[in-house]
Protein backbone atom coordinates (compact mmCIF):
# COMPACT_ATOMS: atom_id res chain seq x y z
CA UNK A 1 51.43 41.95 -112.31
CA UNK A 2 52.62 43.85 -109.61
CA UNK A 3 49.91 46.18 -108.74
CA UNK A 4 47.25 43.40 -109.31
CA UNK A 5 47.89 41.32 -105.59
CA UNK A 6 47.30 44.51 -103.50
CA UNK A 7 44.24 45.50 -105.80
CA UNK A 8 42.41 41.93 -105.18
CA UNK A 9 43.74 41.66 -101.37
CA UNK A 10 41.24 44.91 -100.75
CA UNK A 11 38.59 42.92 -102.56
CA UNK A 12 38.66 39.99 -100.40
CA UNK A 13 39.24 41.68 -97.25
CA UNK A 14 36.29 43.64 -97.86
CA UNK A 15 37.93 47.12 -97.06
CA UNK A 16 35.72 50.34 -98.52
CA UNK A 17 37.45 50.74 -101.86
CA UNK A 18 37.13 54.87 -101.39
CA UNK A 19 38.60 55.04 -97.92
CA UNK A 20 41.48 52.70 -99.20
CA UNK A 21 41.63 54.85 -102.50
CA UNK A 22 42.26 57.78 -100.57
CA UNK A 23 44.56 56.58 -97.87
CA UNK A 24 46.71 55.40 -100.37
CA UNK A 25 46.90 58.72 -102.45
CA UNK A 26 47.31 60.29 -98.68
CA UNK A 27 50.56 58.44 -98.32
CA UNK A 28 52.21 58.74 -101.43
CA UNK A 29 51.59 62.26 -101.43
CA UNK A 30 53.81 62.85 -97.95
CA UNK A 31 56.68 60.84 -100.54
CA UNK A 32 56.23 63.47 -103.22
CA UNK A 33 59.58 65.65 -101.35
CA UNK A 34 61.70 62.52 -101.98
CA UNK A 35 61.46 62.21 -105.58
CA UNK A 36 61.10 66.24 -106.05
CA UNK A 37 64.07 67.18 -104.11
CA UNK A 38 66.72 65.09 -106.18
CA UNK A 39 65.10 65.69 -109.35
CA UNK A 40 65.53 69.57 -108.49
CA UNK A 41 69.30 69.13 -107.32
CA UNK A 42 70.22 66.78 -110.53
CA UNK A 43 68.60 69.32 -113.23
CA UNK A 44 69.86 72.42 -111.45
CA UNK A 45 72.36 74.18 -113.37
């Protein structure tokens, strides 16, 4: 229910699906660091 909102507000706006696609897989790549970096520092021994 969550995801859904976002999904249909790129429908209606008429954005290019691909160009969004990849913008958004841009941007949560650069937030990759802050989930890797205290998963590495919590399972460190």
């Amino acid at each position: 229910m969550i995801t859904m909102p976002p999904a249909f507000a790129v429908i209606l706006v008429e954005f290019n699906p691909t160009g969004t696609l990849v913008l958004s897989q841009v941007v949560l790549s650069f937030r990759i660091p802050f989930a890797l970096v205290p998963l590495l520092v919590f399972t460190a021994c």
